[in-house]
Protein backbone atom coordinates (compact mmCIF):
# COMPACT_ATOMS: atom_id res chain seq x y z
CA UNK A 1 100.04 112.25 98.79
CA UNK A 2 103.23 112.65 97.39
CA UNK A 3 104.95 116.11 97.53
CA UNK A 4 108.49 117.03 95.66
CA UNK A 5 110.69 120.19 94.33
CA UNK A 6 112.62 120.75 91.56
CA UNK A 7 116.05 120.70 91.42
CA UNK A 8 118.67 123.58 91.59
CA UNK A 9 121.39 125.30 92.93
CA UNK A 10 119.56 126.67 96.20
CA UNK A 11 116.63 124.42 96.92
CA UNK A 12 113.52 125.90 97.78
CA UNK A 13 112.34 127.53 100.99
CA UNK A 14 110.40 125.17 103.65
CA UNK A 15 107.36 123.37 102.12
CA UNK A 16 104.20 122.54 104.48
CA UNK A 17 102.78 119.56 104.07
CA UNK A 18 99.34 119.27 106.19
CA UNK A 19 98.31 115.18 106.12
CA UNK A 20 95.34 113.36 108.17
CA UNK A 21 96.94 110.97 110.59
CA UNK A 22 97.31 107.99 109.23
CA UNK A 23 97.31 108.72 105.29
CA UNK A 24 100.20 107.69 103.22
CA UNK A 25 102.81 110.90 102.51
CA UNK A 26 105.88 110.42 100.10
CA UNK A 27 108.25 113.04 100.06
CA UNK A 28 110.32 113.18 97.06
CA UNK A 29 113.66 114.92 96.31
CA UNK A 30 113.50 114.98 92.13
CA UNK A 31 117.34 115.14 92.28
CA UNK A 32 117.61 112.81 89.36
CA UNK A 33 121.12 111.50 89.45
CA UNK A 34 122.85 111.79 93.04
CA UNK A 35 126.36 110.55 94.99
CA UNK A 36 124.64 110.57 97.77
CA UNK A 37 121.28 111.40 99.67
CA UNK A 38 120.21 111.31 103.56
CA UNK A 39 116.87 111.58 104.91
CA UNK A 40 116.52 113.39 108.49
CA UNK A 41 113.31 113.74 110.69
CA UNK A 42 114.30 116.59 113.12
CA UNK A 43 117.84 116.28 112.77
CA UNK A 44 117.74 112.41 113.27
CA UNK A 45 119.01 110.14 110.50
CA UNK A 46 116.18 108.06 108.79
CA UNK A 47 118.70 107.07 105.75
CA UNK A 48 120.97 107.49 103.33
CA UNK A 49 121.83 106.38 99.88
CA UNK A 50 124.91 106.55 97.53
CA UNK A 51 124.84 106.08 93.85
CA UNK A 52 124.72 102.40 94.10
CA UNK A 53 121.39 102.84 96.41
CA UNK A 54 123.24 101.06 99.22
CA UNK A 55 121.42 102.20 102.17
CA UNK A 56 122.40 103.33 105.47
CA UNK A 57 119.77 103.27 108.27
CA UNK A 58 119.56 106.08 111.53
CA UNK A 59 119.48 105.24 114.91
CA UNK A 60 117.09 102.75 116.36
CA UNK A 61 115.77 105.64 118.77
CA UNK A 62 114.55 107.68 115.58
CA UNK A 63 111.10 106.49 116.15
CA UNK A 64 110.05 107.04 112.32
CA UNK A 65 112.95 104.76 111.29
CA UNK A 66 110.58 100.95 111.14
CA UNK A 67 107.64 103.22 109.38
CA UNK A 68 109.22 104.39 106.68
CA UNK A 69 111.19 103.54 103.53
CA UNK A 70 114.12 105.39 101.26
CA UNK A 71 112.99 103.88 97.40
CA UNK A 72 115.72 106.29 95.10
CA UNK A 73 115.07 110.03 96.27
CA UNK A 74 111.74 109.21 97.69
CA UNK A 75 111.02 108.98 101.45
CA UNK A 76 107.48 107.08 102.00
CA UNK A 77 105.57 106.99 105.21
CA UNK A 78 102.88 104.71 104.60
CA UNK A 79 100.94 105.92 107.77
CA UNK A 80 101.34 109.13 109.42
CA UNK A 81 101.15 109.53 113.14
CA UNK A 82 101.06 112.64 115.17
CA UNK A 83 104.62 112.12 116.42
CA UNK A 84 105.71 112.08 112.85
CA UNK A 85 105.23 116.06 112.90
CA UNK A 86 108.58 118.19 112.47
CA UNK A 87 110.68 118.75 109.92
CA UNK A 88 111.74 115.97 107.21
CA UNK A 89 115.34 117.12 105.37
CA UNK A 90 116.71 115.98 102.68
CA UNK A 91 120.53 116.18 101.37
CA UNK A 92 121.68 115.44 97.99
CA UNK A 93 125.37 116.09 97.19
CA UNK A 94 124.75 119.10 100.07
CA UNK A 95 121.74 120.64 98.52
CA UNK A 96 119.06 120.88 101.13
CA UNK A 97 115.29 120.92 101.32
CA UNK A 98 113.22 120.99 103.85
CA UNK A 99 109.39 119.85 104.14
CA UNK A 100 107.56 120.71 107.45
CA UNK A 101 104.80 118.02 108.05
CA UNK A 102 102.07 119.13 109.95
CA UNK A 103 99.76 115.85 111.03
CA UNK A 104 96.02 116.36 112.02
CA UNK A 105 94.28 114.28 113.67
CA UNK A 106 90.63 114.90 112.87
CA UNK A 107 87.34 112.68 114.09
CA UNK A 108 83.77 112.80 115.83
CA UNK A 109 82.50 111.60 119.01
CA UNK A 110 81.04 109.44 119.19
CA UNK A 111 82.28 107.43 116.12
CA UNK A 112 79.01 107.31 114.49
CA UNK A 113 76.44 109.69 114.05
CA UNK A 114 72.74 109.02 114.27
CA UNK A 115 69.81 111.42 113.32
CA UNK A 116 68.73 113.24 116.89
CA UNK A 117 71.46 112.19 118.69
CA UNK A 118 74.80 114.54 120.32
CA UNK A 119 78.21 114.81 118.46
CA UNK A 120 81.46 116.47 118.51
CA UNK A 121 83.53 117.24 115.80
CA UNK A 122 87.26 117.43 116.79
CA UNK A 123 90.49 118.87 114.93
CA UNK A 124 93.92 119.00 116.33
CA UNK A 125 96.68 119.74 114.37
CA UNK A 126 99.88 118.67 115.52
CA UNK A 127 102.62 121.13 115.03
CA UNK A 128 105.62 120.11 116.72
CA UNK A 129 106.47 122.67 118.68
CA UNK A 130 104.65 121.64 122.57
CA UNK A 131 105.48 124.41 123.83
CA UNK A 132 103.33 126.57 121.35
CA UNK A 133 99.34 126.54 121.74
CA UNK A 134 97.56 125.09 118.58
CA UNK A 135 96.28 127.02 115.90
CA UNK A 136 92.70 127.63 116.09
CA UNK A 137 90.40 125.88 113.96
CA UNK A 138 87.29 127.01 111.68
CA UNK A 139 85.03 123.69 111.22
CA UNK A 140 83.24 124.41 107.74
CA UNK A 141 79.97 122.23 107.07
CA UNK A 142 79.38 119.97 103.98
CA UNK A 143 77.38 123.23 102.46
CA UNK A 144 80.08 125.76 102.40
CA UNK A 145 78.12 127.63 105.28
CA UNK A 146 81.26 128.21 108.51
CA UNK A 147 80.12 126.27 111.81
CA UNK A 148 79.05 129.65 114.23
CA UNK A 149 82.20 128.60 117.10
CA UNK A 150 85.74 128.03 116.45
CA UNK A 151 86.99 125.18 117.82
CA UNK A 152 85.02 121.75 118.22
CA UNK A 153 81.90 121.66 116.44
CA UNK A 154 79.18 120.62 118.53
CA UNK A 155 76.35 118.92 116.86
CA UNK A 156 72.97 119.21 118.74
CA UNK A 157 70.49 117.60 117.56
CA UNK A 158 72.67 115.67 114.44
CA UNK A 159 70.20 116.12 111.31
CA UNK A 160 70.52 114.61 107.83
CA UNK A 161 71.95 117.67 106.69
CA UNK A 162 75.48 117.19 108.62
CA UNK A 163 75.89 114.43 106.18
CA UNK A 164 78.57 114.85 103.74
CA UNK A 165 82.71 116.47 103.73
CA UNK A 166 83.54 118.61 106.76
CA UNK A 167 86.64 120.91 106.18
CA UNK A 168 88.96 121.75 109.37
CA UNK A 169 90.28 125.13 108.47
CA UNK A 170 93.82 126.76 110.18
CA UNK A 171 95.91 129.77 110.18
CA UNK A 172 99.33 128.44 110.18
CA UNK A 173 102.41 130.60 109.71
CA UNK A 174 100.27 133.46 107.82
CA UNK A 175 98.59 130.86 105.33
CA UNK A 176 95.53 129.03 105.82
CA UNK A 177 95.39 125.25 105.40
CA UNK A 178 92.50 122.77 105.38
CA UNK A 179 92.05 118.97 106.48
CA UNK A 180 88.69 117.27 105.41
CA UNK A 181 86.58 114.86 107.59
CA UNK A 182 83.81 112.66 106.10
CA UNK A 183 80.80 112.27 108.15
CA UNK A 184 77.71 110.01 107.83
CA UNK A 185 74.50 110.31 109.67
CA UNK A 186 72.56 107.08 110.43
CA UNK A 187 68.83 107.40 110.19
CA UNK A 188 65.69 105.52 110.95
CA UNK A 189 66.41 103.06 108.12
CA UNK A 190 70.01 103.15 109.09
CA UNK A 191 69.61 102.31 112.86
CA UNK A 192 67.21 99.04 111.57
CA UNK A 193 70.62 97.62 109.13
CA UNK A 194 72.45 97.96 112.32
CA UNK A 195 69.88 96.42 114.41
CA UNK A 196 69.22 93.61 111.88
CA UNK A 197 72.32 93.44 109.83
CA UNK A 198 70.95 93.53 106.58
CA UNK A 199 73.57 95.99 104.78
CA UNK A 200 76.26 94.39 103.09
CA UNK A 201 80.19 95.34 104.17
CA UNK A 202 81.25 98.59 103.40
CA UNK A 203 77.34 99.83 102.21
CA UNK A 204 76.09 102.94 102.67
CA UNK A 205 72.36 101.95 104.59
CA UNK A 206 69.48 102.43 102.17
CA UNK A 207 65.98 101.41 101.30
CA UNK A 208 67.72 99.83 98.10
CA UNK A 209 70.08 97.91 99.82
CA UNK A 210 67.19 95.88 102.00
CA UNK A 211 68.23 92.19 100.99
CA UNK A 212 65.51 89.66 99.28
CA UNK A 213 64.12 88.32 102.52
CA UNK A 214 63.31 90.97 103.93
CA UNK A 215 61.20 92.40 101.06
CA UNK A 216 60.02 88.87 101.60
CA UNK A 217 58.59 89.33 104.75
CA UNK A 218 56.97 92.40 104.00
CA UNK A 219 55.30 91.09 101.45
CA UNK A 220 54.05 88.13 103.61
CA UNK A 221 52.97 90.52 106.18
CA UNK A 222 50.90 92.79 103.76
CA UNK A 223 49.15 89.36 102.73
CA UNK A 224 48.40 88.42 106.26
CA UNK A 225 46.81 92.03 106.88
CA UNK A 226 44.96 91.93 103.60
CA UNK A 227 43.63 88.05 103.73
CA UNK A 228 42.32 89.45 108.24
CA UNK A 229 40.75 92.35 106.33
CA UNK A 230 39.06 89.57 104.09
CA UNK A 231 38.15 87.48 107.05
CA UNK A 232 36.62 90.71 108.95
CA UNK A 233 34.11 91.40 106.04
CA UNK A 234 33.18 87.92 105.41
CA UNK A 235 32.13 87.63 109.00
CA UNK A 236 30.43 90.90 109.11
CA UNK A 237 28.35 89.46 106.01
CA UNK A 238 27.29 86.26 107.92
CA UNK A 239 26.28 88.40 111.54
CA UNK A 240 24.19 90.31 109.09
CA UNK A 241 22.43 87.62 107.28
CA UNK A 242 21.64 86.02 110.86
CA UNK A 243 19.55 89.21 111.96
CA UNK A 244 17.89 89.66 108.74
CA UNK A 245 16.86 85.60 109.49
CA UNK A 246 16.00 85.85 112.50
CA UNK A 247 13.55 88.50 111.83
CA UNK A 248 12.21 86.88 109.07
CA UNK A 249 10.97 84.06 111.04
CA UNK A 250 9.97 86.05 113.70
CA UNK A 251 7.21 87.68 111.66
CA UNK A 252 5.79 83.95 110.72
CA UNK A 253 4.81 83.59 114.63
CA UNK A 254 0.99 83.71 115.20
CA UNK A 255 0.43 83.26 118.76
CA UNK A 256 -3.14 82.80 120.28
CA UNK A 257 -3.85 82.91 124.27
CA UNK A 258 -3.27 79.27 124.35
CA UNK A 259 -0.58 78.50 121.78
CA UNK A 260 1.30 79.63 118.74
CA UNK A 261 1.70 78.10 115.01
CA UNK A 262 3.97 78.79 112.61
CA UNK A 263 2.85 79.18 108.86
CA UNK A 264 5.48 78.89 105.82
């Protein structure tokens, strides 16, 4: 994300800037040409620069200070954390502009999802202020459709369906902002890559993504089923032919009272 203003006299009012924790933000002055520029995270130095980009660095106790970087007018945080919240200032030749950074923190619980199973779908957005409650959140499923309670969104029984981009909506200072979580339900053919391991790193489980051996062995089995079927009928056949033998010779008995001859 990277997030700027123009230049001028009077800088700009406040800028939110809403950013999943741990997401890269750069905050950018677009000052051009400066004598000097400071960065401050809730009135705590980060940096400062003069024309000859000789930096300056805060206080060890600004806790920002080893995550992030000055490059020209450009403050970069390459991973947000919720106690990077507050409000980021930046001075050039004593213009001002201020970005407010508001860091959610969105997830489900349990990490993954599987078809049937329970799940929780949590939002928190970090504001800065402790002492204020949260704003409220609106979960909105992958289909547009608003999940019926505000709040966590709890997923009972998880379906195929809750597959896809889940937008955490707020009310923040009169305007609505959105984060975006991106959920994936296992299924049946899911749960067997996990049990078995047959999905490559970083697939998406599939009936596609089955590797060679395993169509391998379901071809072997199919034979084995196929040649018992064989083996089944051809000993049917023979049990059959016995009777129909036995019988035959059977009729070619001519007994008398006192003994019995057999005539081809």
């Amino acid at each position: 994300m990277i997030f700027g203003f123009m230049p001028s006299a009077v800088f700009a009012a406040v800028e939110v800037i809403v950013s999943n924790s741990q997401e890269r933000v750069v905050l950018e002055c677009r000052v051009g040409t400066f004598t000097n520029l400071a960065w401050k995270h809730n009135d705590q130095l980060i940096q400062s620069l003069n024309n000859r980009n000789l930096p300056r660095k805060g206080t060890p106790k600004t806790a920002i200070l080893g995550r992030s970087k000055c490059v020209l007018d450009r403050l970069e945080i390459p991973s947000v954390m919720a106690q990077d919240t507050g409000t980021f200032t930046c001075i050039a030749d004593g213009k001002t502009k201020e970005f407010k950074l508001l860091v959610v923190s969105v997830g489900s619980s349990p990490p993954e999802l599987h078809s049937g199973s329970k799940a929780t779908l949590q939002c928190v957005v970090n504001t800065g202020k402790p002492l204020s409650p949260k704003p409220t959140v609106q979960w909105i499923r992958p289909d547009g459709v608003p999940h019926p309670a505000k709040g966590p969104a709890h997923l009972y029984p998880v379906t195929a369906s809750d597959s896809g981009v889940w937008v955490c909506s707020f009310l923040y200072e009169g305007r609505t902002y959105n984060s975006s979580l991106h959920v994936r339900v296992k299924g049946a053919v899911q749960q067997l890559c996990r049990v078995f391991d047959f999905c490559g790193p970083g697939e998406e489980p599939g009936p596609a993504q089955f590797h060679w051996w395993l169509w391998v062995a379901i071809g072997a089995g199919s034979f084995l089923v196929l040649l018992m079927l064989v083996c089944i009928s051809v000993l049917i056949r023979r049990n059959r032919r016995r009777k129909v033998k036995v019988r035959g010779q059977s009729s070619h008995l001519r007994c008398s009272w006192t003994s019995c001859s057999v005539f081809s």
